[in-house]
Every structure is written in structure tokens, then in C-alpha cells.
Protein backbone atom coordinates (compact mmCIF):
# COMPACT_ATOMS: atom_id res chain seq x y z
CA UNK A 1 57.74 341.74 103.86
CA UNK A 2 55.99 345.04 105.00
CA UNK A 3 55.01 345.39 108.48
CA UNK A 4 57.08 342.33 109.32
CA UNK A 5 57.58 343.15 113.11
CA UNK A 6 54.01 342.67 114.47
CA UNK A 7 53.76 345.27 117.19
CA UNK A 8 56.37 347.90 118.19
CA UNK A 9 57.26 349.62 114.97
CA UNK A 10 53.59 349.34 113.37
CA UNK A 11 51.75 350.65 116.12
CA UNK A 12 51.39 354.17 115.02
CA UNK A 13 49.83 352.77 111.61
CA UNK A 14 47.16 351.19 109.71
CA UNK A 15 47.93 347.60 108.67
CA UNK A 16 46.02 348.30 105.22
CA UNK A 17 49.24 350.51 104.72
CA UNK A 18 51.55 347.42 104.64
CA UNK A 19 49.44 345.82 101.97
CA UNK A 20 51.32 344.65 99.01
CA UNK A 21 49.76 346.65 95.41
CA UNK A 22 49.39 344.70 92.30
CA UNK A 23 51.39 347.21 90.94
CA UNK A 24 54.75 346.65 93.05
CA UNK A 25 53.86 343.16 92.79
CA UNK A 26 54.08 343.23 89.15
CA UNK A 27 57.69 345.39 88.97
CA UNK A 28 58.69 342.53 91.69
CA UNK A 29 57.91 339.56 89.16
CA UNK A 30 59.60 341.48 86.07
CA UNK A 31 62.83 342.37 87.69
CA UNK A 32 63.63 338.91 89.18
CA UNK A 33 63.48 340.35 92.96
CA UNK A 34 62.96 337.65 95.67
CA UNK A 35 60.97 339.12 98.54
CA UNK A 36 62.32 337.08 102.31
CA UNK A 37 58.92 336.74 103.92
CA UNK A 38 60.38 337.31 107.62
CA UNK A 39 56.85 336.69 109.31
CA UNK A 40 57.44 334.21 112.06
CA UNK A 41 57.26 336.91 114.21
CA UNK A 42 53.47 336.91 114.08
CA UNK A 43 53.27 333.31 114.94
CA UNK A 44 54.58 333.74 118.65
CA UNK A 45 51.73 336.06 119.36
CA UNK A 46 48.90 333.46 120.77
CA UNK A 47 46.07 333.50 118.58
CA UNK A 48 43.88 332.79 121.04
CA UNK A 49 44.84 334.91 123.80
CA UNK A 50 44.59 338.94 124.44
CA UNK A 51 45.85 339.73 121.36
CA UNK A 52 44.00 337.36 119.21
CA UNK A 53 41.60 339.77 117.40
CA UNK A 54 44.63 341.93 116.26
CA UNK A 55 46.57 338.46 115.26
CA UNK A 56 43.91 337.64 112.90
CA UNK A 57 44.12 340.73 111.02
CA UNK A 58 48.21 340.40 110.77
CA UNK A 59 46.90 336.50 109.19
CA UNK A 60 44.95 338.57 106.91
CA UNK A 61 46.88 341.13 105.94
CA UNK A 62 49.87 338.19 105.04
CA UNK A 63 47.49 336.28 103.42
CA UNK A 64 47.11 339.18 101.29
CA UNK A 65 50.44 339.74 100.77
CA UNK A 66 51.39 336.42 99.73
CA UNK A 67 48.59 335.92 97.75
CA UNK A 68 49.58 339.19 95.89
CA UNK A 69 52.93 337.78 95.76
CA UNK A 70 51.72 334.51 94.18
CA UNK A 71 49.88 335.67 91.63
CA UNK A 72 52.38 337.80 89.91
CA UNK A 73 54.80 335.21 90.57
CA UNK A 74 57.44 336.79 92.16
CA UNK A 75 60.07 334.67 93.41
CA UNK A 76 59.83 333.70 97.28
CA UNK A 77 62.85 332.67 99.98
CA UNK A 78 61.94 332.17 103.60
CA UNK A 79 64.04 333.97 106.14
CA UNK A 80 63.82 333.94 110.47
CA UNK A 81 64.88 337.50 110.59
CA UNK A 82 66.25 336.11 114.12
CA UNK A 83 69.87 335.24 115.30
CA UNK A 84 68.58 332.77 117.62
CA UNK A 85 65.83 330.61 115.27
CA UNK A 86 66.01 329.38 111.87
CA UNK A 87 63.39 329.16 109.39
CA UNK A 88 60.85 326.46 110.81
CA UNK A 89 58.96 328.25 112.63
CA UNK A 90 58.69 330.80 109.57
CA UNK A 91 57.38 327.93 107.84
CA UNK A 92 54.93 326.35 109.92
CA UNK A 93 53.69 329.74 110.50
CA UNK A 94 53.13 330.63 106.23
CA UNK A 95 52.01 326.86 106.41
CA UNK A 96 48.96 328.15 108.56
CA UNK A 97 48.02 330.68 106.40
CA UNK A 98 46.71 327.93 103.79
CA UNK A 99 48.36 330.34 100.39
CA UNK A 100 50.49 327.33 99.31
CA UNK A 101 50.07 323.89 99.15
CA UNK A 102 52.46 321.75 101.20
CA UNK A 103 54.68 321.36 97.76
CA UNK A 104 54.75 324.31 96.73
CA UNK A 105 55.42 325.52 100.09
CA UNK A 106 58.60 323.17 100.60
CA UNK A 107 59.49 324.48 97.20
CA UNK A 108 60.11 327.96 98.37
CA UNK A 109 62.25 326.78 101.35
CA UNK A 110 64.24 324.22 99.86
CA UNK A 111 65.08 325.08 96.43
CA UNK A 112 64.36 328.77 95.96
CA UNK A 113 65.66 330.10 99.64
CA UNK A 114 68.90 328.09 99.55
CA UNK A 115 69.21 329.72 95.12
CA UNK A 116 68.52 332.89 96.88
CA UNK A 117 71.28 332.40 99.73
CA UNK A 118 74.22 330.57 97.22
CA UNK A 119 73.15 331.71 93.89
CA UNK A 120 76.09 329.68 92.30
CA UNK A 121 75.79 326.08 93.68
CA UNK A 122 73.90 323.64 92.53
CA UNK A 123 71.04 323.53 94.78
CA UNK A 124 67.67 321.45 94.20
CA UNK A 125 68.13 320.84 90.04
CA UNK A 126 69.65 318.12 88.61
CA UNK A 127 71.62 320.64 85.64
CA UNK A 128 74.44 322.89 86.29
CA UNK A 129 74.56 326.67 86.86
């Protein structure tokens, strides 16, 4: 996802620049690409503390994002983008944004995210590959 690490390499720039078009959405969705959302980053930054006005606009800019995402239906996998975590707290943190509904959310991690990992097992479907 754009703008993925929530402080150190964004600084210098605009979060509206790490905004997802229709457009790229749309090339996404026909080509078959599957976008790794790598956002738990965001979710270690306390919402409610210093930081918490900036916070809310990285929630709102990956609202956007996903939102974008969803409605061109391009193909989601969730990813830690850590050595030392795995995807739960990536997760609980798209959880919070309130884009998917708790199905459709489990969806993404369990059947298209383990597709996306080992393309050629039989993951999540009842048919062969």
C-alpha cells in the first residue's frame, strides 16, 4: 500500500499523494494484481495520544485506499511487513477501519492471502487447482 510506513519516509510529503486513483485501481482489478495492505504499522501509533490528530488522517487516507481498492475489486492479501509479527495485528488494525465486514474481512486473510502466498495448493475451496 502507498505510504505504508507512517512517519519516517512520508514526512517530507502530503498524505493526499499516497491516495489510491480510480484509475490505477481499475488497471489493478483487470490485470489480476493483489495489492499486500502492510498497514499495521499505523496501528502502534496511539490514537489517542500526541500523535492522534495525524493518526486519524493515516485512518482516512486507508480508508480511502481500501475503499478504492474494494470497489474495483482488486484482489486483497494481508501482509505484517515485519520479521518479528505476523498478520494479526494487520488485521485487527483494517478491522478498525470498518471497510469490510467481519466475513469479508476473514476472507482476505484466510483464503485470498494464503492463494496469494502458495498459489498451487489447495487452500480455502473445496475443488482442485
Amino acid at each position: 500500500m502507498p505510504g505504508f510506513r507512517y512517519r519516517d519516509d512520508v514526512k517530507p510529503h502530503q498524505l493526499s499523494e499516497f491516495e489510491i486513483a480510480d484509475s490505477d485501481a481499475k488497471r489493478a482489478a483487470s490485470q489480476g494484481t493483489v495489492v499486500v495492505t502492510t498497514l499495521g504499522g499505523t496501528a502502534k501509533v496511539d490514537p489517542h495520544g500526541k500523535d492522534a490528530a495525524l493518526r486519524e488522517r493515516w485512518d482516512e487516507l486507508n480508508r480511502h485506499n481500501l475503499s478504492v481498492l474494494k470497489r474495483h475489486h482488486v484482489k486483497l492479501a494481508l501482509g505484517s511487513d515485519s520479521y518479528r509479527e505476523d498478520s494479526v495485528p494487520e488485521s485487527a488494525y483494517i478491522d478498525s477501519l470498518h471497510v469490510f465486514d467481519p466475513p469479508s474481512l476473514l476472507n482476505i486473510w484466510c483464503k485470498t492471502t494464503a492463494r496469494t502466498i502458495f498459489p498451487l495448493r489447495r487452500w480455502g475451496t473445496s475443488r482442485r487447482i
